[in-house]
C-alpha atoms as a PDB file:
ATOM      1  CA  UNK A   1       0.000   0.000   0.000  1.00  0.00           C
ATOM      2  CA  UNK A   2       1.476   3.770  -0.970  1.00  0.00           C
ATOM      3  CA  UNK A   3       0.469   6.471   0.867  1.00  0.00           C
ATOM      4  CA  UNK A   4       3.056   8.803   0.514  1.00  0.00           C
ATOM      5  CA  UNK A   5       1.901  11.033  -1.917  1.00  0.00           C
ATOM      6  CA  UNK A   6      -1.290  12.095  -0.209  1.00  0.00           C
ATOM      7  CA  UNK A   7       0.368  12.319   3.131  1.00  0.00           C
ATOM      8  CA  UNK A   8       2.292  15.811   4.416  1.00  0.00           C
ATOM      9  CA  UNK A   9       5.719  15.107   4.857  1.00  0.00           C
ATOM     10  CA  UNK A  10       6.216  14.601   8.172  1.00  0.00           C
ATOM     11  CA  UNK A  11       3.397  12.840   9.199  1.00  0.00           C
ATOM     12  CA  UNK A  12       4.862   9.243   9.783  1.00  0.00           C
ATOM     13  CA  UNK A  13       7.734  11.492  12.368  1.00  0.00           C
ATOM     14  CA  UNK A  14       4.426  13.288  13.845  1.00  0.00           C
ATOM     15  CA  UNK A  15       2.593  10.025  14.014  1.00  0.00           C
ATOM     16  CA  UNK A  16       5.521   8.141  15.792  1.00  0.00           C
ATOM     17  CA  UNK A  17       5.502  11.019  18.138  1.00  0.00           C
ATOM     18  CA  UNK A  18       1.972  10.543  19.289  1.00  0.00           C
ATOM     19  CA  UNK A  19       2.858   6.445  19.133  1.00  0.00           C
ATOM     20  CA  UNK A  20       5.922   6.398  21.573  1.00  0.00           C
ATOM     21  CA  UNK A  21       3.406   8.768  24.053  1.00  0.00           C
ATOM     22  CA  UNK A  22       0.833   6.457  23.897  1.00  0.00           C
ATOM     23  CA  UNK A  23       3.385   3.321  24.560  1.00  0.00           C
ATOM     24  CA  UNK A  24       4.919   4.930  27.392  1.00  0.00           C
ATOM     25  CA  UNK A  25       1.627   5.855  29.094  1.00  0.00           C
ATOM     26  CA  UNK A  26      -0.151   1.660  28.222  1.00  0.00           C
ATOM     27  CA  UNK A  27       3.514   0.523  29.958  1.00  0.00           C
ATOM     28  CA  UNK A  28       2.525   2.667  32.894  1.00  0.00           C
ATOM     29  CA  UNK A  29      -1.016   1.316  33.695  1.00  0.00           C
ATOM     30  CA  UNK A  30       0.443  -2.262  33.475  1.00  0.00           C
ATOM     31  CA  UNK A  31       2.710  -4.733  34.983  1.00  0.00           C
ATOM     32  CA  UNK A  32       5.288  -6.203  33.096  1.00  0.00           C
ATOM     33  CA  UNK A  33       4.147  -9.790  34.121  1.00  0.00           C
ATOM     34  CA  UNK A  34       0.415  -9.005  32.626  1.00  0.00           C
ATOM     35  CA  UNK A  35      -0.842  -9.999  29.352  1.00  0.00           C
ATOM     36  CA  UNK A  36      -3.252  -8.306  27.914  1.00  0.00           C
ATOM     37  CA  UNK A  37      -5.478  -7.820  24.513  1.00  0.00           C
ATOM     38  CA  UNK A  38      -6.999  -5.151  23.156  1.00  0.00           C
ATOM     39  CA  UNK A  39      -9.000  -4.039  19.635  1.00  0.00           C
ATOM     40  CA  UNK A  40      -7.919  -0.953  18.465  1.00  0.00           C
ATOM     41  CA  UNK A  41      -9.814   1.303  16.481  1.00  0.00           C
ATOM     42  CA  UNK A  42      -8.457   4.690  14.882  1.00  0.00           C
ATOM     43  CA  UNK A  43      -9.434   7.574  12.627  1.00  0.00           C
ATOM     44  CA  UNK A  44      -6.579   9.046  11.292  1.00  0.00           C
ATOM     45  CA  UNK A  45      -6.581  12.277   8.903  1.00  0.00           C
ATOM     46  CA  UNK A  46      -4.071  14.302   7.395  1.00  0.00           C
ATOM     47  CA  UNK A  47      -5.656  18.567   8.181  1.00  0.00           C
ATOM     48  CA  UNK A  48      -3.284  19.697   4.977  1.00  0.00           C
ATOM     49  CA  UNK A  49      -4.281  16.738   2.507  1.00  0.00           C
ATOM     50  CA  UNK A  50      -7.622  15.203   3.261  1.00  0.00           C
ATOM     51  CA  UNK A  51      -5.723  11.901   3.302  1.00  0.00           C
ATOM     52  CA  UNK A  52      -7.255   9.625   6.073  1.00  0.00           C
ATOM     53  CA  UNK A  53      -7.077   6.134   7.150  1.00  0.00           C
ATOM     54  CA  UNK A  54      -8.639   3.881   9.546  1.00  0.00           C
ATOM     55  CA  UNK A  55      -6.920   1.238  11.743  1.00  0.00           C
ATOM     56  CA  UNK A  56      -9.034  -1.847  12.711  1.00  0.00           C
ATOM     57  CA  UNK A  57      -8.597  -5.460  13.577  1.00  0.00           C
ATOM     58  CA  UNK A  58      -8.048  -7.754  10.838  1.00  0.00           C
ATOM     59  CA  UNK A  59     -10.705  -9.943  11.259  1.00  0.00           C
ATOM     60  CA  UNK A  60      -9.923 -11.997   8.485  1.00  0.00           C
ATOM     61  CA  UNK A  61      -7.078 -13.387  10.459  1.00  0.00           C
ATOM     62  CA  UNK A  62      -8.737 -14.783  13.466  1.00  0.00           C
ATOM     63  CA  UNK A  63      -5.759 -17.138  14.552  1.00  0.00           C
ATOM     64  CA  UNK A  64      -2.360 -16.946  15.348  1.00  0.00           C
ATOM     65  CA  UNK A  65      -0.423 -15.565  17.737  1.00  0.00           C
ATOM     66  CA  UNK A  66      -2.901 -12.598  18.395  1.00  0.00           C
ATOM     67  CA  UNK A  67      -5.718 -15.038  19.359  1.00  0.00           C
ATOM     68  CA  UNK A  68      -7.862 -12.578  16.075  1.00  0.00           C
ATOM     69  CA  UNK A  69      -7.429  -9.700  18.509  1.00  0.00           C
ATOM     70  CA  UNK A  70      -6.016  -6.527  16.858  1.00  0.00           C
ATOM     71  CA  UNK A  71      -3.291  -6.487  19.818  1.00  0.00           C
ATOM     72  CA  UNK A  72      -1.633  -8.601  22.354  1.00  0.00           C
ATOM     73  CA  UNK A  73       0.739  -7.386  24.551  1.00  0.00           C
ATOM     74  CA  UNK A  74       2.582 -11.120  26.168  1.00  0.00           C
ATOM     75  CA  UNK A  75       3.947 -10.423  29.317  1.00  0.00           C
ATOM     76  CA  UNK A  76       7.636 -10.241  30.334  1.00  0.00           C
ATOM     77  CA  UNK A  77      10.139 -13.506  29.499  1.00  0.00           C
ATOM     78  CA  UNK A  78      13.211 -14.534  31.508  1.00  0.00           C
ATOM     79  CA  UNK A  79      15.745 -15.637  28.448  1.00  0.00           C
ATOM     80  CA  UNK A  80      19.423 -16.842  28.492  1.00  0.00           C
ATOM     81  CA  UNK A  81      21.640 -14.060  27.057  1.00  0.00           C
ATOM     82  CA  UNK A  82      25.053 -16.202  26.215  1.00  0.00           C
ATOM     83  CA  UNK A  83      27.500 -13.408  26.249  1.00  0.00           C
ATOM     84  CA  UNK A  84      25.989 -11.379  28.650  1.00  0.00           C
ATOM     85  CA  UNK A  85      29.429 -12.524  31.094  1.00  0.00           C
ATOM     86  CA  UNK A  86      31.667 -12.314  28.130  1.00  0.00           C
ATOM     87  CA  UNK A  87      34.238 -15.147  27.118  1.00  0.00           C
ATOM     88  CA  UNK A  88      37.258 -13.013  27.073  1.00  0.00           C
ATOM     89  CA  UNK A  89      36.045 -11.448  30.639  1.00  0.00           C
ATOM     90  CA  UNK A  90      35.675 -15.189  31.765  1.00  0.00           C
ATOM     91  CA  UNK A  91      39.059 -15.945  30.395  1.00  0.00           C
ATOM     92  CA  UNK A  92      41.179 -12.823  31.756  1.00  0.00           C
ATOM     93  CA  UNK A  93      39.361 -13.606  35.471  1.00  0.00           C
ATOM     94  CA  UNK A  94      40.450 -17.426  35.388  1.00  0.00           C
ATOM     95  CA  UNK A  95      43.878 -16.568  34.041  1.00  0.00           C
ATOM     96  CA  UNK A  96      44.290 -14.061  36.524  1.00  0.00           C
ATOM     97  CA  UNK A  97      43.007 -16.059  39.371  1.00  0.00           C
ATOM     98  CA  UNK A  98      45.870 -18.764  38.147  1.00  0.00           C
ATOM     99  CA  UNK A  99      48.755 -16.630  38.373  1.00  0.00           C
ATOM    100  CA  UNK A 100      48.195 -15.425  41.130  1.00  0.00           C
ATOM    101  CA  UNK A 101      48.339 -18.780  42.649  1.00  0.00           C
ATOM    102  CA  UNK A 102      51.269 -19.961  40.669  1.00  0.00           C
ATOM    103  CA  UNK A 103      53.317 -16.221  41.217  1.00  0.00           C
ATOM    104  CA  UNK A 104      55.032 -15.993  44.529  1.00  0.00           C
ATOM    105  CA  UNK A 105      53.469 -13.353  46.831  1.00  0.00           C
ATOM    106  CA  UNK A 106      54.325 -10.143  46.246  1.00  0.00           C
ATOM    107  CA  UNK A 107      56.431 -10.313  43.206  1.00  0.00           C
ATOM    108  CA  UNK A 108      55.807  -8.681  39.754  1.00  0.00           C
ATOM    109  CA  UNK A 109      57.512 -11.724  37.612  1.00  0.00           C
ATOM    110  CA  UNK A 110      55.816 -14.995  36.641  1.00  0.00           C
ATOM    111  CA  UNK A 111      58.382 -17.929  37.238  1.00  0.00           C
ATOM    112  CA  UNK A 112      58.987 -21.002  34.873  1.00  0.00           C
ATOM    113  CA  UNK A 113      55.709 -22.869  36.514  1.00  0.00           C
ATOM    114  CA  UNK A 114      53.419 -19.830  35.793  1.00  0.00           C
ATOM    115  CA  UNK A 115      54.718 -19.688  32.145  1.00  0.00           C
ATOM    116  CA  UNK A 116      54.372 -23.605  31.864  1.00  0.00           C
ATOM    117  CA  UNK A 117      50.642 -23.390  33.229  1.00  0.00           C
ATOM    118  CA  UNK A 118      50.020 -20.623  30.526  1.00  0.00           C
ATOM    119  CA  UNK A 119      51.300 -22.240  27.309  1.00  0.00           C
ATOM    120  CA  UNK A 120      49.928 -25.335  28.621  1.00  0.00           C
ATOM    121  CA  UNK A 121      46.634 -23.471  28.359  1.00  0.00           C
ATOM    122  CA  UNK A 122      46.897 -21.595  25.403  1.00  0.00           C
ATOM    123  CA  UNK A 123      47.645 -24.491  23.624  1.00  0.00           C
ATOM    124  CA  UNK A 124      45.028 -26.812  24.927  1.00  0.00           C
ATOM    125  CA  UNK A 125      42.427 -23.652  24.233  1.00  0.00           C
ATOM    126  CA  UNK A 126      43.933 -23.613  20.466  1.00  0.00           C
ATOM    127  CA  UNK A 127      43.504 -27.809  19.816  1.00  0.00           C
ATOM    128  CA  UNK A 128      40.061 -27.747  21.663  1.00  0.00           C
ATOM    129  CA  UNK A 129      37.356 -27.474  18.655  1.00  0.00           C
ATOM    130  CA  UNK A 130      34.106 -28.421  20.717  1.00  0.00           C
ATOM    131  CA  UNK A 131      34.378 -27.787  24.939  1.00  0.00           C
ATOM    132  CA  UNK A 132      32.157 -31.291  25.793  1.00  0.00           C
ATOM    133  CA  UNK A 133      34.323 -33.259  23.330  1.00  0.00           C
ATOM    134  CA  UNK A 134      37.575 -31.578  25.127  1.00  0.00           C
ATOM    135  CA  UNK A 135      36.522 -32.209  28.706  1.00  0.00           C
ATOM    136  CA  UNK A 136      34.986 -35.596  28.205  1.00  0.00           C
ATOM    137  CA  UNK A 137      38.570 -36.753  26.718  1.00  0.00           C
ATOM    138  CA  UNK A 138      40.985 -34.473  28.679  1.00  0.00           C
ATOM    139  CA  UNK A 139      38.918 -33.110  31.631  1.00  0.00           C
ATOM    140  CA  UNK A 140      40.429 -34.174  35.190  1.00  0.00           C
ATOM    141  CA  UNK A 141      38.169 -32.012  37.342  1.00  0.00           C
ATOM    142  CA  UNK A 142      34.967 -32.098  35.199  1.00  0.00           C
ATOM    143  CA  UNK A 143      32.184 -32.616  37.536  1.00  0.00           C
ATOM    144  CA  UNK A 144      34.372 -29.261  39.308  1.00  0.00           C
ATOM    145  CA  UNK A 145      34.752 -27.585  36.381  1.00  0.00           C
ATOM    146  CA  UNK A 146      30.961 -28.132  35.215  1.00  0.00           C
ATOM    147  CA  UNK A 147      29.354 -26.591  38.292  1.00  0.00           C
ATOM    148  CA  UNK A 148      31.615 -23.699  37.609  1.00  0.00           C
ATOM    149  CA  UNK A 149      30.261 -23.628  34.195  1.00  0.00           C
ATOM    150  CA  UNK A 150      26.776 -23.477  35.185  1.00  0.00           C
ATOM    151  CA  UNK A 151      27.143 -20.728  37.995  1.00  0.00           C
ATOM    152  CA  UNK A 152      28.371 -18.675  35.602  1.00  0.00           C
ATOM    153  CA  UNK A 153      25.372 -19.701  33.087  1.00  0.00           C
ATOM    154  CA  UNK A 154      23.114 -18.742  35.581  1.00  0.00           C
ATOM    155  CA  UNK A 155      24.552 -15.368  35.488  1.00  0.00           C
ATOM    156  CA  UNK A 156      23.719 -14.861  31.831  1.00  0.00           C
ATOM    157  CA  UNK A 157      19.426 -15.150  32.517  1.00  0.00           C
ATOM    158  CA  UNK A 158      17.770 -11.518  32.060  1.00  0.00           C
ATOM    159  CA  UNK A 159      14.506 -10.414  31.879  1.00  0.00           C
ATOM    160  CA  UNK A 160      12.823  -8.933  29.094  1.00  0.00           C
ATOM    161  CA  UNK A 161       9.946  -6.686  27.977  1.00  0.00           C
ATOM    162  CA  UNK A 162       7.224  -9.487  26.274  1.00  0.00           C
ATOM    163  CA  UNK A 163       6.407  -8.796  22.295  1.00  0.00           C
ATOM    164  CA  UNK A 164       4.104  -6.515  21.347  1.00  0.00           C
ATOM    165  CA  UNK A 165       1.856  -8.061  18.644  1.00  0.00           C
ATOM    166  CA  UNK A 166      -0.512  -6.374  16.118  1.00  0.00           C
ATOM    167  CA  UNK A 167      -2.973  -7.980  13.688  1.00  0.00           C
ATOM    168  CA  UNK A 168      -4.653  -4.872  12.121  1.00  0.00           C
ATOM    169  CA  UNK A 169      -5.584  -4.092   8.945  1.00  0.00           C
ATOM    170  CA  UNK A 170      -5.150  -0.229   7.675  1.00  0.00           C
ATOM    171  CA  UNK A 171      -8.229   1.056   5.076  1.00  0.00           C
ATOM    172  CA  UNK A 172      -6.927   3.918   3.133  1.00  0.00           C
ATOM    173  CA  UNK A 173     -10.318   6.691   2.811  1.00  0.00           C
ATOM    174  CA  UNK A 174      -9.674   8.440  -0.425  1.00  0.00           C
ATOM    175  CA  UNK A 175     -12.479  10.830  -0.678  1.00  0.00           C
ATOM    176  CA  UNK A 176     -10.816  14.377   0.347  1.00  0.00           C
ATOM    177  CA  UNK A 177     -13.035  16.997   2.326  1.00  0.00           C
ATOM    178  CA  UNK A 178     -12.020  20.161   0.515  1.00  0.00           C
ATOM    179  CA  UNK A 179     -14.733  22.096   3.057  1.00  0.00           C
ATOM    180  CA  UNK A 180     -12.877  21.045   5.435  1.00  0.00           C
ATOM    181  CA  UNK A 181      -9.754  21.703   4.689  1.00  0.00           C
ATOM    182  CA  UNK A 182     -10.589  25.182   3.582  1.00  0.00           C
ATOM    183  CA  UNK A 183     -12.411  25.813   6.897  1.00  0.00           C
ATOM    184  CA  UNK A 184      -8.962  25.144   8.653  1.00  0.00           C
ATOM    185  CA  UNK A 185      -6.943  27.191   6.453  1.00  0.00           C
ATOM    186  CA  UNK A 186      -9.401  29.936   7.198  1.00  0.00           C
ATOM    187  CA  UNK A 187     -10.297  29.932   3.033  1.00  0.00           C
ATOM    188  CA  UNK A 188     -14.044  29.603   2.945  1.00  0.00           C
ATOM    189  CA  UNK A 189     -15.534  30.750  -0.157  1.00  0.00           C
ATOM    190  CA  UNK A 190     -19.132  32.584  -0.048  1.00  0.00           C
ATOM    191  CA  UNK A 191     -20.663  29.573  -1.898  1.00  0.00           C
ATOM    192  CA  UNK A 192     -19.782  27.436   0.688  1.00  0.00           C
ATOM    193  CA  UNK A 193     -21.227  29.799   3.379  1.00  0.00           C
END
């Protein structure tokens, strides 16, 4: 559907305007847990144009996601964000944790067993292709080293905001109202008095 060239320019901007108002405001008056549905139904016209349009629920599509409402808001999901504790954070806190057990106290050089312990990682990081494959053939520690792995899993949930869902269906209303328009531009004509 084109709409452009009945529209003012601008009106989508002005439009999304009004939109992120009236999102901010339906957030406020609800939890984030809630679901909710809703049928809007809007008149929209263009003051310069004539151009209007009305927004409705599509009830051809009575299914799906939507439930043949013209809105659902779902409520708020808890989801696994894998990178959220990133790998090279994860890697520069292990490392560092190791020298400092493998560095004598209070010393600002890493000795031959700190050095050993750090190509012996780096190279068993570079010849690991798949991390279950790697610990179920080289892993000494695993049951250890996979409770580790899942604490810091567990760190990675987050909450967030549930989808917003529309199933609406936008008529365009061709007919323009040149009375009207005049009447707002203040151009009334004695004929149409």
């Amino acid at each position: 559907m084109k709409m452009n060239d009945e529209w003012t320019d601008g009106s989508g901007k002005a439009l999304s305007k009004i939109a992120s108002i009236l999102t901010k405001e339906e957030k406020a008056t609800h939890d984030n847990d809630e679901e909710y549905f809703s049928n809007p139904r809007l008149y929209i016209q263009d003051m310069n144009t004539g151009a209007s349009v009305i927004i409705t629920t599509d009830k051809d599509n009575v299914g799906g996601k939507t439930q043949g409402h013209g809105y659902r808001k779902c409520s708020s999901v808890r989801q696994r964000v894998p990178h959220k504790v990133s790998p090279k954070l994860q890697m520069s806190v292990l490392l560092d944790m190791i020298v400092g057990m493998l560095v004598p106290n209070e010393e600002d050089r890493i000795g031959p067993l700190g050095i050993a312990a750090y190509n012996r990682i780096a190279e068993a990081v570079m010849n690991a292709q798949n991390a279950d494959d790697w610990m179920k053939n080289n892993g000494k520690n695993i049951t250890h080293v996979k409770d580790i792995i899942e604490r810091l899993s567990d760190m990675t949930w987050t909450e967030r905001s549930g989808d917003s869902l529309l199933n609406v269906k936008i008529i365009p209303l061709y007919t323009i109202d040149t009375t009207f328009k005049n009447r707002m531009e203040g151009r009334i004509t004695h004929e149409e008095k």
